[in-house]
Protein backbone atom coordinates (compact mmCIF):
# COMPACT_ATOMS: atom_id res chain seq x y z
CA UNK A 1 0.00 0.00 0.00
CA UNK A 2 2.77 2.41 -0.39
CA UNK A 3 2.38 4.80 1.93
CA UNK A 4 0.48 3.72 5.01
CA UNK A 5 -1.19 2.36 2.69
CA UNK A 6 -4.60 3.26 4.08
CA UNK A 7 -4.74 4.47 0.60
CA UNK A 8 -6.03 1.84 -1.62
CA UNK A 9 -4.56 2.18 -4.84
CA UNK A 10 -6.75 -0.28 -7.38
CA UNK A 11 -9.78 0.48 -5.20
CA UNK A 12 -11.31 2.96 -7.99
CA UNK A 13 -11.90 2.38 -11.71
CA UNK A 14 -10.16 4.15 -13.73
CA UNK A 15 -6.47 5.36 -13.19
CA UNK A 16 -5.71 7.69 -10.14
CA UNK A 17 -3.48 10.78 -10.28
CA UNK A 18 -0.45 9.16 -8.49
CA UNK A 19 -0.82 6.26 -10.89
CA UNK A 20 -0.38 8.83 -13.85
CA UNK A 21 2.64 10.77 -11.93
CA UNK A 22 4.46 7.29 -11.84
CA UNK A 23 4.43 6.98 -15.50
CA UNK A 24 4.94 10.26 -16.68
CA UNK A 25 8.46 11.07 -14.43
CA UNK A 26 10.89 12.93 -16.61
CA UNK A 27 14.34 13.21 -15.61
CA UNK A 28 15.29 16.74 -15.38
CA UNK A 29 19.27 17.97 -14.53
CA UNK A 30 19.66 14.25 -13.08
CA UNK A 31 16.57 13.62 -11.16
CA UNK A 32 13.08 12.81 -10.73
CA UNK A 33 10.68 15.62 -11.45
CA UNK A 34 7.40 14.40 -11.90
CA UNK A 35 4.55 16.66 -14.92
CA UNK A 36 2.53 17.50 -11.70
CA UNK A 37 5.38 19.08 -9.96
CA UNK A 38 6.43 21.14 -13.48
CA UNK A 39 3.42 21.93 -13.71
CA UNK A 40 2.84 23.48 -10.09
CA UNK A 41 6.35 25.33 -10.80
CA UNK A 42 4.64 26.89 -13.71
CA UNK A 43 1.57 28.16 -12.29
CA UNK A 44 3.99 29.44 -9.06
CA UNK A 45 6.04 31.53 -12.06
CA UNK A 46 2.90 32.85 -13.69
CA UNK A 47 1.97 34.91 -10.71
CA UNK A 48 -0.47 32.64 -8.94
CA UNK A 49 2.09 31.80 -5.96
CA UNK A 50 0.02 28.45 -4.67
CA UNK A 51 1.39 26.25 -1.72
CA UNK A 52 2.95 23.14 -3.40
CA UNK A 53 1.75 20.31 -1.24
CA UNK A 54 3.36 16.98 -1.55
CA UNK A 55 1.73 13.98 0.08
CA UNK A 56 1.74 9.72 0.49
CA UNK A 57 -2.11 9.73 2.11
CA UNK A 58 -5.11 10.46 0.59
CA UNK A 59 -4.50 9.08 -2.42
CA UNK A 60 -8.01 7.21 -3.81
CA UNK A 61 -9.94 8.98 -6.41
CA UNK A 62 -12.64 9.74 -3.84
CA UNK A 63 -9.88 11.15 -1.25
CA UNK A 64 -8.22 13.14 -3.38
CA UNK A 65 -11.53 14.88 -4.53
CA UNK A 66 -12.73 15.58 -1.02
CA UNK A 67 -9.44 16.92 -0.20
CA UNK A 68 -9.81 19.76 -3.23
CA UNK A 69 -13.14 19.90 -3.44
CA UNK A 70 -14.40 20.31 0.21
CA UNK A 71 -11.15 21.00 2.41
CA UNK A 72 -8.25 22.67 0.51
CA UNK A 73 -10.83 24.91 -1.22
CA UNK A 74 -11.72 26.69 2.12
CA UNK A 75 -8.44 27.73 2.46
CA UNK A 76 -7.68 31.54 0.96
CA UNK A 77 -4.52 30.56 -1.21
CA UNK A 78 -4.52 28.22 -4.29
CA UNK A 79 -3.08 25.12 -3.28
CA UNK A 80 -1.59 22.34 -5.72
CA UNK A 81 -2.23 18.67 -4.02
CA UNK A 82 -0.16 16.22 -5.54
CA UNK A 83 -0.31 12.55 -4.08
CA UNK A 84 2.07 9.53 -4.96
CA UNK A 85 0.98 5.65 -4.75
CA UNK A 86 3.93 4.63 -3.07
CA UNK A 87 6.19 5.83 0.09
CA UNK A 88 9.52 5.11 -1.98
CA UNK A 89 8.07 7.59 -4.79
CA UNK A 90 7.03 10.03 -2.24
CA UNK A 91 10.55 9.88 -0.48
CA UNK A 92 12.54 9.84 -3.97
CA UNK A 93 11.26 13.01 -5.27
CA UNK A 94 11.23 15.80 -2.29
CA UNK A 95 14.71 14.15 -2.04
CA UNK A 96 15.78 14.56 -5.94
CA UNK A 97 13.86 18.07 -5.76
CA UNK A 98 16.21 19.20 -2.65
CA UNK A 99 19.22 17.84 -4.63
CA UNK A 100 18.61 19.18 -7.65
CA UNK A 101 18.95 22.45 -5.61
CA UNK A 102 15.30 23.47 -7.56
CA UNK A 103 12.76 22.45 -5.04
CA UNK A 104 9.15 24.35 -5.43
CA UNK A 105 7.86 21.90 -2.74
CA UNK A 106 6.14 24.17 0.66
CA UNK A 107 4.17 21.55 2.51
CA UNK A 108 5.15 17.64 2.94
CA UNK A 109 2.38 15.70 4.46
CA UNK A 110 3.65 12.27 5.48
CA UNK A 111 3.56 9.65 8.40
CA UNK A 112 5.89 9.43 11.32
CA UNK A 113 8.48 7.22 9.43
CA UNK A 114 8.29 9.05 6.35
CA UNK A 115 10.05 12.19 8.12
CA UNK A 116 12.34 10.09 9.94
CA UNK A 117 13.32 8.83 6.18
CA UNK A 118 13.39 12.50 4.75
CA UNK A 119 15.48 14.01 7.91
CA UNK A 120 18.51 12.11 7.04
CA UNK A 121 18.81 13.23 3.27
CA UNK A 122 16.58 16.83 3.39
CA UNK A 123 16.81 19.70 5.98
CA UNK A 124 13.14 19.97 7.49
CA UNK A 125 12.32 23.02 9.41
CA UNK A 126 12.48 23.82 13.06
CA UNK A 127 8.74 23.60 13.65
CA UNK A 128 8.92 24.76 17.06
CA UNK A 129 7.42 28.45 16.32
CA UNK A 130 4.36 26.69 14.64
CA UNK A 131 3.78 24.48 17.54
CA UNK A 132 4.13 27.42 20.20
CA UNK A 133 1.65 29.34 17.78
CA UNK A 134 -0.91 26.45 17.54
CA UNK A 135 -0.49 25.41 21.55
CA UNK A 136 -4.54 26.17 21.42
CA UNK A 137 -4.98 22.61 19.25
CA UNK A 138 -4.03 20.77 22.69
CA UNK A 139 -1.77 18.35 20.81
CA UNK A 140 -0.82 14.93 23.05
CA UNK A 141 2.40 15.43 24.44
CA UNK A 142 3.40 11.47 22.82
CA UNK A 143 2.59 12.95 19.11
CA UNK A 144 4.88 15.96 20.13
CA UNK A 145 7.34 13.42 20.88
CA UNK A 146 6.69 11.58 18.12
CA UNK A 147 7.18 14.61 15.89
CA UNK A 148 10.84 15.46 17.30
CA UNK A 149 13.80 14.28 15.25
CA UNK A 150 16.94 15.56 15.20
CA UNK A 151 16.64 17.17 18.68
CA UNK A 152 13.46 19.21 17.02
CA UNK A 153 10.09 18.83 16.42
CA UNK A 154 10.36 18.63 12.29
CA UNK A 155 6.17 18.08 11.47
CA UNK A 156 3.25 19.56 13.00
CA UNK A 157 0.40 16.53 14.00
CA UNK A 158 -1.90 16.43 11.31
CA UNK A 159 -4.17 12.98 11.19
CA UNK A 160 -4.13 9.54 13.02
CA UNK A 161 -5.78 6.43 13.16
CA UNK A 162 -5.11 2.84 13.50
CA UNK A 163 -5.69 -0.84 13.12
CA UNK A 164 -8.77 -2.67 14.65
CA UNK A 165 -11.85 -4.78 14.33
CA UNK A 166 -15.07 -5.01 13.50
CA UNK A 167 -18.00 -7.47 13.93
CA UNK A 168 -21.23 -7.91 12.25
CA UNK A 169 -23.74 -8.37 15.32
CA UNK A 170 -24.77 -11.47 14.18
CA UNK A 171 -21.25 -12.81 14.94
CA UNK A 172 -22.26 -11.67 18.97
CA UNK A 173 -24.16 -14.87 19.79
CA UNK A 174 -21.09 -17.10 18.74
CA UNK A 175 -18.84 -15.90 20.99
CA UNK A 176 -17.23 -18.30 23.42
CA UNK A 177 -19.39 -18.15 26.52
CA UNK A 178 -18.61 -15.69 29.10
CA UNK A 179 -16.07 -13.54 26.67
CA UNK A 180 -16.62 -9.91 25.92
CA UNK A 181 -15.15 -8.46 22.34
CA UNK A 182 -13.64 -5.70 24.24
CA UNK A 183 -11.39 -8.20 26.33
CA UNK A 184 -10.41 -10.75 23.78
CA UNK A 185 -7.59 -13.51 23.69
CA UNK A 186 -5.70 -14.76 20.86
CA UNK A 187 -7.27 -17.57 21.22
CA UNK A 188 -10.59 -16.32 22.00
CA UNK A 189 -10.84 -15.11 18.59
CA UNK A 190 -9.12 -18.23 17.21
CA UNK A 191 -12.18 -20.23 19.14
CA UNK A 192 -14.82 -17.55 18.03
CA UNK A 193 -13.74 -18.26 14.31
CA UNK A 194 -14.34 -21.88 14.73
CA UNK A 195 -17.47 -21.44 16.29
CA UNK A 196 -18.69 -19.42 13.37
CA UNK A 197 -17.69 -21.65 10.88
CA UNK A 198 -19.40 -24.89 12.71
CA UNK A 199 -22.53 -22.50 13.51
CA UNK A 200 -22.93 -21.12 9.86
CA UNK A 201 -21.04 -23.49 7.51
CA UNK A 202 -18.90 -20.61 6.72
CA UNK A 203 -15.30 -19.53 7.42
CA UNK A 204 -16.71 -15.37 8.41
CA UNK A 205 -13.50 -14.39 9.96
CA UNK A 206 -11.56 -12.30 7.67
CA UNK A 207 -8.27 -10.30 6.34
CA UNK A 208 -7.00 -7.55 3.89
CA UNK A 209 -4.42 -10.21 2.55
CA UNK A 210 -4.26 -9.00 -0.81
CA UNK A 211 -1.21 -7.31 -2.47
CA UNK A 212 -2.99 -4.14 -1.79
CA UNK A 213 -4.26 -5.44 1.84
CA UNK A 214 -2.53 -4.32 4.74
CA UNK A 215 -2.23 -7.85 6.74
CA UNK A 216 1.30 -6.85 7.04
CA UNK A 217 0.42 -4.51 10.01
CA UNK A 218 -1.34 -7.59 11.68
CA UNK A 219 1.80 -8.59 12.05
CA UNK A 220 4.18 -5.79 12.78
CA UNK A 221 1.54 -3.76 14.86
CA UNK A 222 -0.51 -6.53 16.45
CA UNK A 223 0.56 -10.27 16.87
CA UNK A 224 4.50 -9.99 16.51
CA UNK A 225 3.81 -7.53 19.92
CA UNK A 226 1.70 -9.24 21.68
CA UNK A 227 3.19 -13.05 20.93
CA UNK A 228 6.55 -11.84 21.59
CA UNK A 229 6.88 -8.12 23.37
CA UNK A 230 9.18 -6.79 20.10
CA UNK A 231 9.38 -7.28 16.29
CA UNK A 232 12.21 -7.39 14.38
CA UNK A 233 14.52 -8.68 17.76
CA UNK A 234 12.14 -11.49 18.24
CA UNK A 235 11.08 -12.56 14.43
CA UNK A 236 12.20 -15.52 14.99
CA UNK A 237 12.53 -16.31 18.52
CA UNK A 238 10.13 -19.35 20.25
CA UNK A 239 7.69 -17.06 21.41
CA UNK A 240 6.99 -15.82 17.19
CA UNK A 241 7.12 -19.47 16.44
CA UNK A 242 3.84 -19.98 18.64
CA UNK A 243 2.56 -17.34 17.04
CA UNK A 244 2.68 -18.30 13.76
CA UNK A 245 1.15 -21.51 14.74
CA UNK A 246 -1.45 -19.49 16.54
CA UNK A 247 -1.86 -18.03 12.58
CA UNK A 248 -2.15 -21.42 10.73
CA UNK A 249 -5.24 -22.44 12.79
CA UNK A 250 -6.83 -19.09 12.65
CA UNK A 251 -6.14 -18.85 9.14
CA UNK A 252 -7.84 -22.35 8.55
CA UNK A 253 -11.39 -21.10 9.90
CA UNK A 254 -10.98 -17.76 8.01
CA UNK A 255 -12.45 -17.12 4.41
CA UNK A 256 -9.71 -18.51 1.78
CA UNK A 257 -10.94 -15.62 -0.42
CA UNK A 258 -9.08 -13.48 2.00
CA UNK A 259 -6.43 -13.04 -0.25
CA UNK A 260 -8.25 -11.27 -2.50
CA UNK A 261 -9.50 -8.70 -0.21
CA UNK A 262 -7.94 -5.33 0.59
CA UNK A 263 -10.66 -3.01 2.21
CA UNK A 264 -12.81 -4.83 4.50
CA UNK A 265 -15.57 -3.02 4.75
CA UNK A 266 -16.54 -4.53 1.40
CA UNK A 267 -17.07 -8.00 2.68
CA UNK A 268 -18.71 -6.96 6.21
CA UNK A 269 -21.23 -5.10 3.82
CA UNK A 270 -21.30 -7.75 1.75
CA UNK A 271 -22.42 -10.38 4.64
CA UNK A 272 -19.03 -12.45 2.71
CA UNK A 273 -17.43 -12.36 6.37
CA UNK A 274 -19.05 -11.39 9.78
CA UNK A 275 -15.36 -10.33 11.63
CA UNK A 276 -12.65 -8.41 10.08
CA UNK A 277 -9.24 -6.56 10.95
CA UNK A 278 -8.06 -3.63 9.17
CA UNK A 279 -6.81 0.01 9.20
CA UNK A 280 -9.89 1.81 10.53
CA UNK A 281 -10.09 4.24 7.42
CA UNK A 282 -10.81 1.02 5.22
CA UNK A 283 -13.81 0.38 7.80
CA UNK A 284 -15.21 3.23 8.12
CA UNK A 285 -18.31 2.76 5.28
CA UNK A 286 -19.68 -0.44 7.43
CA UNK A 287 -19.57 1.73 10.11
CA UNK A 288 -21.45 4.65 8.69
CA UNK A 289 -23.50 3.04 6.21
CA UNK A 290 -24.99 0.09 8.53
CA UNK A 291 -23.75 1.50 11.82
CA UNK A 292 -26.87 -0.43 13.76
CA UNK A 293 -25.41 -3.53 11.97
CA UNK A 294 -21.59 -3.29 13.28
CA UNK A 295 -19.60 -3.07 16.57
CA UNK A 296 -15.77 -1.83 16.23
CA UNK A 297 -13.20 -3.26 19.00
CA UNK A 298 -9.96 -3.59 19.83
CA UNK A 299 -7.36 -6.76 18.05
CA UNK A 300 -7.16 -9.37 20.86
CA UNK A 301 -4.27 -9.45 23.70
CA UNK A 302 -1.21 -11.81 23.32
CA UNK A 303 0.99 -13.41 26.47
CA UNK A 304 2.80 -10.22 26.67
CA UNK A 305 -0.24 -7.53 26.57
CA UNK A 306 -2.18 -5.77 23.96
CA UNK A 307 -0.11 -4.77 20.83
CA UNK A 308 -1.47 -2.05 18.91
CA UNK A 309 -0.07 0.78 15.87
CA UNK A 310 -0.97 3.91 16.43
CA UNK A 311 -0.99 6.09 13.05
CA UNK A 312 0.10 9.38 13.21
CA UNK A 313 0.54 11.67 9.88
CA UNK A 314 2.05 14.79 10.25
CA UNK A 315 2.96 18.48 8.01
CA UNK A 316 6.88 19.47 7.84
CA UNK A 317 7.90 22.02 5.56
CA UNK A 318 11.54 22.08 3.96
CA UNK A 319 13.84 24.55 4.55
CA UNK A 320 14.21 25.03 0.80
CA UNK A 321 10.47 26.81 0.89
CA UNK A 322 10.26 30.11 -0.66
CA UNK A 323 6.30 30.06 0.45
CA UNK A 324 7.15 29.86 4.03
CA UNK A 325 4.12 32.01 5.51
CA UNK A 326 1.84 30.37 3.39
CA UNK A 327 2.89 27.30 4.27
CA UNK A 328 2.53 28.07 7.84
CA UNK A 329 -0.88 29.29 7.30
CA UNK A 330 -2.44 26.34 5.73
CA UNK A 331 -1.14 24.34 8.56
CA UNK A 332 -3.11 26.16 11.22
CA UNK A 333 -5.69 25.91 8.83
CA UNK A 334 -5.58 22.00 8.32
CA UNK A 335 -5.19 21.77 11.97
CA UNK A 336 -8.28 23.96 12.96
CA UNK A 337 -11.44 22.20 14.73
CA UNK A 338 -13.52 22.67 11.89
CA UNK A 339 -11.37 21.77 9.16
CA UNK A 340 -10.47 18.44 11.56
CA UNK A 341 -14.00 17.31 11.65
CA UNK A 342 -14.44 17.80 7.85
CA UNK A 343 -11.46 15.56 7.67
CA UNK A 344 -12.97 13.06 10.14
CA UNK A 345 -16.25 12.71 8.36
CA UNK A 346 -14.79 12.99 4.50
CA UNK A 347 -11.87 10.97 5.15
CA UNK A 348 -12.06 9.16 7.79
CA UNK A 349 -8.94 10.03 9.86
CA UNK A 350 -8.63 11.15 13.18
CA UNK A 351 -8.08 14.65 14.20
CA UNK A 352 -4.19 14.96 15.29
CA UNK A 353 -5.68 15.62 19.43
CA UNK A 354 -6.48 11.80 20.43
CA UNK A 355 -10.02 10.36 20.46
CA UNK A 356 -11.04 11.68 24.16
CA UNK A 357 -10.98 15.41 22.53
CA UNK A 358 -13.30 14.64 19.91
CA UNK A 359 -16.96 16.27 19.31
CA UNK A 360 -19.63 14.67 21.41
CA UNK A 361 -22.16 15.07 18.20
CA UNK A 362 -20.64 12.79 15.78
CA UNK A 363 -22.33 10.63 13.61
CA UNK A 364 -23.02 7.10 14.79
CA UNK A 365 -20.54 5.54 12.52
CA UNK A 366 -17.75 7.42 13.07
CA UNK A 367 -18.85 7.27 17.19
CA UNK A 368 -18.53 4.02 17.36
CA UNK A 369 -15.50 3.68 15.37
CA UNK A 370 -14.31 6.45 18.06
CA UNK A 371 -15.45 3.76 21.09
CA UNK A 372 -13.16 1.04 19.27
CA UNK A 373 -10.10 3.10 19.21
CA UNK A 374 -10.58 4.71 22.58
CA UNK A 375 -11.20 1.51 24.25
CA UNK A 376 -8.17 0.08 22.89
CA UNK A 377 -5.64 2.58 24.43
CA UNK A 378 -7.42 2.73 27.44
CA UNK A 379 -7.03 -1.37 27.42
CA UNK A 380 -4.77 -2.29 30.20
CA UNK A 381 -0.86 -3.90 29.38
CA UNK A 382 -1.05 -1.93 26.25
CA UNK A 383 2.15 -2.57 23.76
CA UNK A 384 2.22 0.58 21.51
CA UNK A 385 4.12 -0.04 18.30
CA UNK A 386 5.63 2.60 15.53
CA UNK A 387 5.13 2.01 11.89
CA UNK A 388 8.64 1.00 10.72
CA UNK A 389 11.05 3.53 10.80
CA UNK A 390 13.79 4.97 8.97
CA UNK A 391 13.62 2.95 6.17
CA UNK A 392 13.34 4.73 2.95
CA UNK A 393 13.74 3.16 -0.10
CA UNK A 394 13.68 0.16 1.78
CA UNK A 395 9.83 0.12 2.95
CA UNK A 396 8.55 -1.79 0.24
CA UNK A 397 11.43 -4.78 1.11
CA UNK A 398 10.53 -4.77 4.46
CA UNK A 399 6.82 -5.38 3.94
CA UNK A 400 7.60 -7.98 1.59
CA UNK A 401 9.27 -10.19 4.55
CA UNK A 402 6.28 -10.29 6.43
CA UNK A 403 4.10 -10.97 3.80
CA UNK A 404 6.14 -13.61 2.25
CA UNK A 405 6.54 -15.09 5.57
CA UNK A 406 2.82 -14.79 5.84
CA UNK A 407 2.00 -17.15 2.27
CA UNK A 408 4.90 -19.38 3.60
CA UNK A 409 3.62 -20.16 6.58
CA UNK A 410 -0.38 -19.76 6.06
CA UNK A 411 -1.41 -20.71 2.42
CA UNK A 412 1.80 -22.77 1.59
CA UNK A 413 2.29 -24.57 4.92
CA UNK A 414 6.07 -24.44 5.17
CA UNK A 415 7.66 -25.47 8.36
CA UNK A 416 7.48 -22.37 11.02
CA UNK A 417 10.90 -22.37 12.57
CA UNK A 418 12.58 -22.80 9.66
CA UNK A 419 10.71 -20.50 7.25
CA UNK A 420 11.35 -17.73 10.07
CA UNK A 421 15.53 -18.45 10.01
CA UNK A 422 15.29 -17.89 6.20
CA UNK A 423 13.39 -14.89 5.87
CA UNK A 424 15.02 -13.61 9.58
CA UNK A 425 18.65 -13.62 7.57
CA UNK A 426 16.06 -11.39 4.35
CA UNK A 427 15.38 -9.06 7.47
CA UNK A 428 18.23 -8.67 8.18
CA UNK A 429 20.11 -7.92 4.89
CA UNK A 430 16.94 -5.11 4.59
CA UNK A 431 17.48 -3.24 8.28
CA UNK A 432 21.35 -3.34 7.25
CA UNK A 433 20.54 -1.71 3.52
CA UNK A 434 18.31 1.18 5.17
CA UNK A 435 20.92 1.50 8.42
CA UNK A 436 17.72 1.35 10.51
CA UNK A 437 17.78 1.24 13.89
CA UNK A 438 15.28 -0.28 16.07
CA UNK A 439 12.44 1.13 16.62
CA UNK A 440 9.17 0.08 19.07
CA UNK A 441 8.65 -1.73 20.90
CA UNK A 442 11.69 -3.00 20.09
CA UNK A 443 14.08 -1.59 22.34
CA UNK A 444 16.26 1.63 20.92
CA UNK A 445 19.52 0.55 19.19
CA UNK A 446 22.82 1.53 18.68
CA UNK A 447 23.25 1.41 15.37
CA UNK A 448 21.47 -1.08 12.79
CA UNK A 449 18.65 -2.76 14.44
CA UNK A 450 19.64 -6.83 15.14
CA UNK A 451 16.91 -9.33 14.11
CA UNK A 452 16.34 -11.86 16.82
């Protein structure tokens, strides 16, 4: 899903804007410089002076549109929106724009690890005047960590989200007896999938495991946590091995057609499954178009606690900006109450202040989808994970370990233990490429981060 890949790109007919950018690169004095970003430069020259705003999010046709159509075009200077389908892409061009010494670009929006990425190879500002000037947005002082690298705050909070589940009602009465979806158990859900499969004749449980699904943050943000307290120090350690085994029966009572699925809320409307995990911006619909129908929840709890991956995006602005003020200015604006809860209802994401500060009178879709998330980080023995970090060009390798260690393991049953030394030595060869360091909840390293 290139970047966090809450985007689904192949979710829309047709062929979406980043999809044309990706074709149409030209190399210019020896790098990347995509039509879109020419073509902002142009209509900066010809007196219009827009805010060039680069972004990895938002990126479906009907994301995109809301984004110009009912949020950027309250704001009181033009602004040119141009999305890319994959992190890499994203990363690789405000990187060969800073190099080529002719970068345009005013506003990066981005996740957490994307500016972690960018710091090393492009000078981000000092964002510490636009924080002290926006201290009225009541920002959570673990995003304002979040957002320092470099020994200073480098992006403003600008969306979150995360991963978690939802049920069809139905799916209530075939619970194991006594067990609350709030407080589940590995193997409470494990038992609960079973029980829905001998109850119905149908495997209902199911997972984005399609090349554009994001089962790969099952993994990373969920199971590998939970299972085993880390991720990439305990991929293959015992404790992962059980979990994997854990993932072979629960993958047995889940829908095969699982991997073809990439936004679940298609098959809980569909009735195709009755309990799904995903990102909650590719849940959202059920929610809101059925939300009598649906209950959202936390992922279960492992031997070592509750693993979840908290998604934070964020605004930075280079110091190569000539549109500084302007740039500054659409921030507040993105980050204003109003403009938030447009976001929330058009897009789905998460104002950037934490669930608890959110509207009492939202819809009932988005409300309940709320009650999931809040009642996950208030869950007690919480494990909160990062998205991987510091990767760059490497994202898209590192993904493809855990989902290759996923069809391994689940659809062509290869031996646990020793499927996880093979693609452990992979790992490591890709933390070692990117000079990554360890990030949580695996604890902080000195130097490259040391698979386990």
């Amino acid at each position: 899903m290139g970047a966090e890949q809450t985007n689904g790109v192949g979710q829309h007919d047709g062929m979406s804007r980043r999809d044309v950018l990706r074709l149409g690169g030209a190399i210019v004095a020896g790098s990347l410089v995509t039509p879109g970003i020419a073509a902002a430069r142009d209509s900066s020259s010809s007196g219009g002076n827009p805010v060039l705003f680069l972004s990895d999010q938002l990126a479906t046709v009907p994301e995109e549109a809301a984004l110009r159509n009912h949020i950027l075009s309250g704001f009181k200077t033009p602004v040119n929106f141009i999305t890319f389908s994959e992190t890499t892409q994203f990363i690789d061009s405000v990187i060969a724009q800073s190099k080529a010494g002719t970068n345009k670009v005013d506003l990066i929006g981005g996740l957490q690890g994307d500016f972690v990425s960018l710091a090393s190879q492009v000078k981000l500002r000092d964002m510490s005047d636009v924080l002290h000037a926006l201290s009225n947005r009541h920002f959570p002082p673990q995003y304002l960590k979040s957002a320092r690298i470099g020994g200073a705050p480098r992006f403003v909070p600008w969306i979150q989200a995360s991963y978690l589940m939802v049920a069809n009602k139905q799916a209530l009465r075939h619970l194991p007896p006594g067990k609350n979806v709030n407080h589940l158990t590995y193997n409470d859900l494990l038992a609960w999938a079973q029980k829905l499969q001998k109850a119905t004749g149908r495997p209902l449980l199911g997972f984005p495991a399609s090349p554009d699904g994001l089962i790969k943050r099952f993994f990373q943000g969920n199971t590998y946590p939970s299972f085993t307290g880390g991720l990439n120090t305990t991929f293959k350690s015992p404790a992962a091995v059980n979990m994997w085994n854990w993932f072979k029966q629960t993958w047995a009572a889940s829908n095969p057609q699982s991997v073809t699925y990439s936004f679940m809320q298609e098959q809980l409307l569909s009735g195709e499954v009755w309990v799904a995990w995903d990102h909650a911006v590719r849940l959202i619909d059920a929610l809101k178009s059925r939300p009598n129908d649906f209950v959202a929840f936390p992922p279960p709890r492992g031997p070592k606690g509750l693993g979840y991956e908290p998604v934070l995006g964020g605004l930075a602005i280079p110091e190569t900006s000539k549109n500084v003020d302007a740039a500054k200015a659409l921030i507040a604006y993105l980050t204003e109450p109003k403009t938030t809860a447009n976001m929330l209802k058009l897009e789905a994401w998460f104002p950037p202040v934490g669930v608890s500060q959110l509207p009492s009178a939202l819809p009932s879709g988005e409300r309940e989808l709320a009650h999931g998330i809040e009642t996950m980080v208030k869950s007690p023995h919480t494990i909160v994970s990062a998205l991987p970090v510091g990767l760059g060009a490497q994202s898209d390798a590192y993904d493809k370990v855990f989902t290759d260690t996923f069809t391994a393991i689940a659809i062509n049953n290869s031996p646990v233990a020793s499927t996880l030394q093979q693609q452990a030595v992979k790992l490591q060869s890709v933390l070692r490429s990117a000079h990554a360091a360890c990030w949580a909840p695996d604890p902080a390293s000195h130097g490259v981060c040391r698979v386990g």
